[in-house]
Protein backbone atom coordinates (compact mmCIF):
# COMPACT_ATOMS: atom_id res chain seq x y z
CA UNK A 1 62.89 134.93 7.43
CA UNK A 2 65.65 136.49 8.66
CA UNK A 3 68.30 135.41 6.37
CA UNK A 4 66.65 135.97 3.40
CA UNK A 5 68.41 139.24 2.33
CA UNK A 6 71.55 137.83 2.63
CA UNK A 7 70.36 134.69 0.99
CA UNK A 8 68.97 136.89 -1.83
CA UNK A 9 72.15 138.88 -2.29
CA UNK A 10 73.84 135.56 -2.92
CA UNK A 11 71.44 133.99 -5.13
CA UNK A 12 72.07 137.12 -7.42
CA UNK A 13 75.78 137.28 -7.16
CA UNK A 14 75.96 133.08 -8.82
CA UNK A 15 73.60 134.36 -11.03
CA UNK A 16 74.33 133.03 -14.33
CA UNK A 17 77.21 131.34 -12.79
CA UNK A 18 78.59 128.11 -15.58
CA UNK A 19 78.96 125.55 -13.17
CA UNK A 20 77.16 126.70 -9.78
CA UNK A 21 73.54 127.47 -9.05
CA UNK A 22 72.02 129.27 -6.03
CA UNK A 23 68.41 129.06 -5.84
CA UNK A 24 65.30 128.67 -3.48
CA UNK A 25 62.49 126.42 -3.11
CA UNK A 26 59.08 127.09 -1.62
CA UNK A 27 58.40 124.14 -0.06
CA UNK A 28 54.84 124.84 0.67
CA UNK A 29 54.42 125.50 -2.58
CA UNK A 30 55.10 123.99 -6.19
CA UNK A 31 58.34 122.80 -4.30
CA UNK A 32 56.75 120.73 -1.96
CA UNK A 33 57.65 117.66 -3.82
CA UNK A 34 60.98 118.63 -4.33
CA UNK A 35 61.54 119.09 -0.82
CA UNK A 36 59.91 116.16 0.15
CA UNK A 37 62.54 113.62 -1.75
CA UNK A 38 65.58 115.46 0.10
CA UNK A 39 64.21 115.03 3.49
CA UNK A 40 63.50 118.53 3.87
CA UNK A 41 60.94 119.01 7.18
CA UNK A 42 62.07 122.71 9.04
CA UNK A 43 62.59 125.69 6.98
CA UNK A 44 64.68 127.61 6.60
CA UNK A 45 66.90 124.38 5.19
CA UNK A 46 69.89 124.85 3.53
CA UNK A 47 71.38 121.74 1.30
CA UNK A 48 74.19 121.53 -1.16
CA UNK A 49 76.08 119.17 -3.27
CA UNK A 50 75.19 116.82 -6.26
CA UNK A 51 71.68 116.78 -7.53
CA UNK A 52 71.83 112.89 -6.34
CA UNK A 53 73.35 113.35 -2.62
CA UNK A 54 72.40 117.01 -1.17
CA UNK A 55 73.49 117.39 1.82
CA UNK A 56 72.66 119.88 4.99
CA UNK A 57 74.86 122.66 5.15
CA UNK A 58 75.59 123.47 9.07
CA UNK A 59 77.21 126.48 9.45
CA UNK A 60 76.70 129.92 10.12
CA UNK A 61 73.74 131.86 7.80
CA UNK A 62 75.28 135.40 7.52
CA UNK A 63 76.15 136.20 4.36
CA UNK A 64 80.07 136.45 4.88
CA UNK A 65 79.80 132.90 5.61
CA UNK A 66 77.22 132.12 3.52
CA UNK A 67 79.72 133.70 0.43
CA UNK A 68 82.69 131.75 1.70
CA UNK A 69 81.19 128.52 1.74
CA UNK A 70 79.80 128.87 -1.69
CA UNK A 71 82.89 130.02 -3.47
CA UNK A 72 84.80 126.88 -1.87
CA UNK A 73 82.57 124.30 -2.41
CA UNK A 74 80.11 125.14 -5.31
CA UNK A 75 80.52 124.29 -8.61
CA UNK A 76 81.69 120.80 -11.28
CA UNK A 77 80.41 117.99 -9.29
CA UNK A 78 81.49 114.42 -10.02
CA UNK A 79 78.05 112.39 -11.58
CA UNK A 80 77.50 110.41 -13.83
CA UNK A 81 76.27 113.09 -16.39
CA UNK A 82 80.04 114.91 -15.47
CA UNK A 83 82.95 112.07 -15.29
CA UNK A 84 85.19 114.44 -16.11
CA UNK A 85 84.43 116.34 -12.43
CA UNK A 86 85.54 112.89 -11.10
CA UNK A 87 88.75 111.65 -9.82
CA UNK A 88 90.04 107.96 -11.03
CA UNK A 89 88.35 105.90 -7.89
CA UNK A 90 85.10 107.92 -8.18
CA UNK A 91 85.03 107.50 -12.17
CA UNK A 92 85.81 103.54 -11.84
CA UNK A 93 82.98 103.30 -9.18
CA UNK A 94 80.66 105.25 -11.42
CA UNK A 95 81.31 103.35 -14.16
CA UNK A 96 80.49 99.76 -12.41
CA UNK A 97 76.93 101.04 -11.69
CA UNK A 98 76.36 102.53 -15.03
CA UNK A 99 77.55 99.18 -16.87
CA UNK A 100 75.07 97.11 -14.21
CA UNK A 101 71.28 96.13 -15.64
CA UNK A 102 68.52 97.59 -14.57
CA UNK A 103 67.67 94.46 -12.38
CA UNK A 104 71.29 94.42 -11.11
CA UNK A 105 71.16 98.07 -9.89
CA UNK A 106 68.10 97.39 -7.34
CA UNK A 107 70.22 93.83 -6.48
CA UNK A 108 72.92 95.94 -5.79
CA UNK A 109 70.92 98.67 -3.62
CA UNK A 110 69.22 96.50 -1.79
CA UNK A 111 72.24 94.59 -0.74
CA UNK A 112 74.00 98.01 0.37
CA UNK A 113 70.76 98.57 2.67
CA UNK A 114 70.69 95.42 3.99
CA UNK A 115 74.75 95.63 4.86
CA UNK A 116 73.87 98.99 6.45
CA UNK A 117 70.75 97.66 8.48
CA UNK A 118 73.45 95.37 10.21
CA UNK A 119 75.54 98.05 11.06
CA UNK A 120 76.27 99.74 14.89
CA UNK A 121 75.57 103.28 15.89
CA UNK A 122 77.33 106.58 14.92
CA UNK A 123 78.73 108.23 17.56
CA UNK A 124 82.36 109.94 18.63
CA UNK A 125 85.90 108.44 19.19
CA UNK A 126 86.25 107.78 22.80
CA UNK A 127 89.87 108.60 22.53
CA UNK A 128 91.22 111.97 23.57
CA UNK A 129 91.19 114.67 21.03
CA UNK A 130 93.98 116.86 19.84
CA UNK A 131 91.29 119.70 18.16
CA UNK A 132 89.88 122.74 19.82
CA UNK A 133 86.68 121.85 20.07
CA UNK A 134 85.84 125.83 21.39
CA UNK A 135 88.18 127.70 19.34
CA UNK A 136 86.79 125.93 15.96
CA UNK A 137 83.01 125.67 16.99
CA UNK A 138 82.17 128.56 14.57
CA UNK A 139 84.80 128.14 12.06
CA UNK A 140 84.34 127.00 8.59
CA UNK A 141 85.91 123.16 9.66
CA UNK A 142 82.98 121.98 11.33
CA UNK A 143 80.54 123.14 8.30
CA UNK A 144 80.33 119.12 6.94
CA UNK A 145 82.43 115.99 6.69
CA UNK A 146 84.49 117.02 3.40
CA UNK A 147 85.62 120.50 5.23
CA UNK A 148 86.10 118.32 8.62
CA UNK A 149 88.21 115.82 6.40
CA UNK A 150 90.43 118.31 4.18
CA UNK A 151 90.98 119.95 8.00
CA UNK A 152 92.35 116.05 9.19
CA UNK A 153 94.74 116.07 5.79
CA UNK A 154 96.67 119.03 6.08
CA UNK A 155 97.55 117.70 9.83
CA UNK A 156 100.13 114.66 9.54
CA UNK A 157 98.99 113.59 12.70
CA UNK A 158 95.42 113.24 12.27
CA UNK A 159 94.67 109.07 12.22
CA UNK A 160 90.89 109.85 12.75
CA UNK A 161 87.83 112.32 12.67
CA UNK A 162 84.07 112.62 14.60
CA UNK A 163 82.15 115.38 13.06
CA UNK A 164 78.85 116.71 14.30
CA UNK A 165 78.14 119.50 11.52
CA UNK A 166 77.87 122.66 12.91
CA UNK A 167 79.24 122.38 16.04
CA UNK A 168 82.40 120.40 16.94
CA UNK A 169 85.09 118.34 14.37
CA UNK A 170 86.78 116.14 16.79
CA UNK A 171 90.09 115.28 15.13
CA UNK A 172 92.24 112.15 17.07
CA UNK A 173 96.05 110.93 16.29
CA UNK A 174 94.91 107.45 17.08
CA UNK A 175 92.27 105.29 14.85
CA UNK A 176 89.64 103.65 17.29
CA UNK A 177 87.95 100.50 16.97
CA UNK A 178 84.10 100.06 16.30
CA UNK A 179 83.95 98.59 20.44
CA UNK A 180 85.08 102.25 21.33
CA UNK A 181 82.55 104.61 19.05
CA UNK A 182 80.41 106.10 21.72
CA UNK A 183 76.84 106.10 20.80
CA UNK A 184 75.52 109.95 19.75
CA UNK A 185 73.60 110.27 16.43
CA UNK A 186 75.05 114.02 16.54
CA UNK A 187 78.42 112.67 14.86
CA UNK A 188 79.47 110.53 12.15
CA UNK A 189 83.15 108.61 12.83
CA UNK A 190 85.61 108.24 9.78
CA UNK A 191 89.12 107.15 9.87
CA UNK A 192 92.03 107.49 7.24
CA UNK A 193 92.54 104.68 4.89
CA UNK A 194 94.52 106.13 2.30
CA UNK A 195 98.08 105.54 1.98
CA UNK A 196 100.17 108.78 2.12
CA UNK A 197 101.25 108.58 -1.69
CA UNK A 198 97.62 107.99 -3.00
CA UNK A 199 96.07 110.25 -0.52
CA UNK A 200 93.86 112.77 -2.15
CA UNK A 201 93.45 115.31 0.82
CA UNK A 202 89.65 115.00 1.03
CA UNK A 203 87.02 112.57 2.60
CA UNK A 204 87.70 110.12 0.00
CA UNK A 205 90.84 109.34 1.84
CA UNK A 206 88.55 107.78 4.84
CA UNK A 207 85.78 105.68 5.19
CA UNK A 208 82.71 105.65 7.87
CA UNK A 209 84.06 103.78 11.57
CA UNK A 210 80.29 103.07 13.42
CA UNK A 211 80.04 101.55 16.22
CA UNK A 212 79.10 97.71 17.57
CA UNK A 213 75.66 97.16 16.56
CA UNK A 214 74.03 95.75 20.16
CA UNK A 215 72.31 92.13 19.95
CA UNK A 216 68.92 91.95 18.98
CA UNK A 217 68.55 95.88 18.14
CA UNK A 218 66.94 97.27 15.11
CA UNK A 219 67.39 99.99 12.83
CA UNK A 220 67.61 103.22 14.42
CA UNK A 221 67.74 105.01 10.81
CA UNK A 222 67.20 104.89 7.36
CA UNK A 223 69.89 103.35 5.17
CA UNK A 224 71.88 106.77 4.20
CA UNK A 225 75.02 105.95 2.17
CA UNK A 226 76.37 107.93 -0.75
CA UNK A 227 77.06 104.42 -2.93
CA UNK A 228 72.90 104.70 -3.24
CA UNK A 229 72.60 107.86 -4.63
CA UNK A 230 75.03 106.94 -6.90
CA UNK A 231 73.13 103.95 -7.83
CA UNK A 232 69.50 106.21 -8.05
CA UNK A 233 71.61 109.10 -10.29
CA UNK A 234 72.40 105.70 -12.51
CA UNK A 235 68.74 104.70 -12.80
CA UNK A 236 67.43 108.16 -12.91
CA UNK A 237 69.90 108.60 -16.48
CA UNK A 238 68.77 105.55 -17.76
CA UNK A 239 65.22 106.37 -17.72
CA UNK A 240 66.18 109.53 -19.51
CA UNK A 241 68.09 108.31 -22.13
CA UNK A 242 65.19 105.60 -22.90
């Protein structure tokens, strides 16, 4: 594997590290199960983030960028094991699941999957973007959603972003409606709903824009939506603490 020096070199600079762990996983090995719950199917994969909602990490795999990326995004995660890594909205919503019953947690997943089962396609903005699509393609902005979002903050005229990690964060003046979300699994669409005196400069400022779900289709996709791995982190410290 080709990046594995450089993934090496930065597994032993966070070692130790208080609040930020690099490691690997053999996932044809005792990791296998591991890599199995994440979704993990190529290799090498790269995912970060909570325990309860890795994510794939897009960008580029030498070990400048590889360094860079870590320092800026590794370390306290909000969960609920860590409140105190969480802002006010993401505490409150934490808080709802964790005083739910057992039986009202799976009520409450199910009903998010069945909400998301009725939902259109992701896809771009077909609006005209005001981003460099070439300039940026192997900056550190189209890495993910939160570096595509902080991006669409510090720019007062940014109404709207598509992001397809890794290769392009389309960034729009103009919020589009669902009827104009061109079909491309590639991106996801978000738009800002944050007022500017509550905004908190990062994806929780925006929520997910898909686009018109066609009559009579089914399910593309899984149900993916970050409220459930909220809800399984929930259930998972519940068992523990039993």
């Amino acid at each position: 594997m080709r990046m594995k020096p450089d993934w090496d070199k930065l597994m032993d600079e966070f070692k130790g590290h208080k609040t930020a762990l690099v490691a690997d996983v053999d996932c044809t090995g005792a990791g296998k199960d591991l890599c199995s719950k994440h979704g993990v199917s190529g290799f090498p994969t790269i995912k970060w983030g909570a325990p309860h909602a890795l994510e794939d990490y897009h960008g580029a795999r030498e070990y400048s960028a590889l360094q860079t990326f870590a320092k800026e995004n590794l370390g306290p995660v909000c969960s609920p094991k860590n409140l105190d890594a969480c802002d006010e909205k993401k505490r409150k919503e934490i808080q709802k699941y964790m005083d739910m019953s057992p039986k009202e947690l799976v009520a409450e997943a199910d009903r998010i999957k069945e909400s998301l089962e009725d939902q259109g396609p992701n896809g771009w903005c077909n609006h005209q973007w005001y981003s460099d699509t070439v300039k940026e393609e192997t900056m550190p902005v189209v890495s993910g959603a939160a570096a595509c979002a902080a991006q669409c903050s510090k720019e007062s005229k940014c109404a709207m972003f598509s992001i397809a990690p890794g290769q392009m964060c389309h960034r729009y003046e103009a919020a589009c409606p669902p009827d104009a979300i061109m079909e491309d699994n590639r991106f996801t669409s978000y738009k800002k709903t944050a007022l500017d005196g509550e905004a908190k400069g990062d994806l929780s400022d925006y929520e997910p824009v898909r686009g018109k779900k066609k009559e009579d289709e089914k399910p593309k996709e899984k149900p993916n939506d970050p409220r459930l791995g909220l809800i399984k982190a929930v259930q998972d410290m519940n068992r523990e603490e039993l």
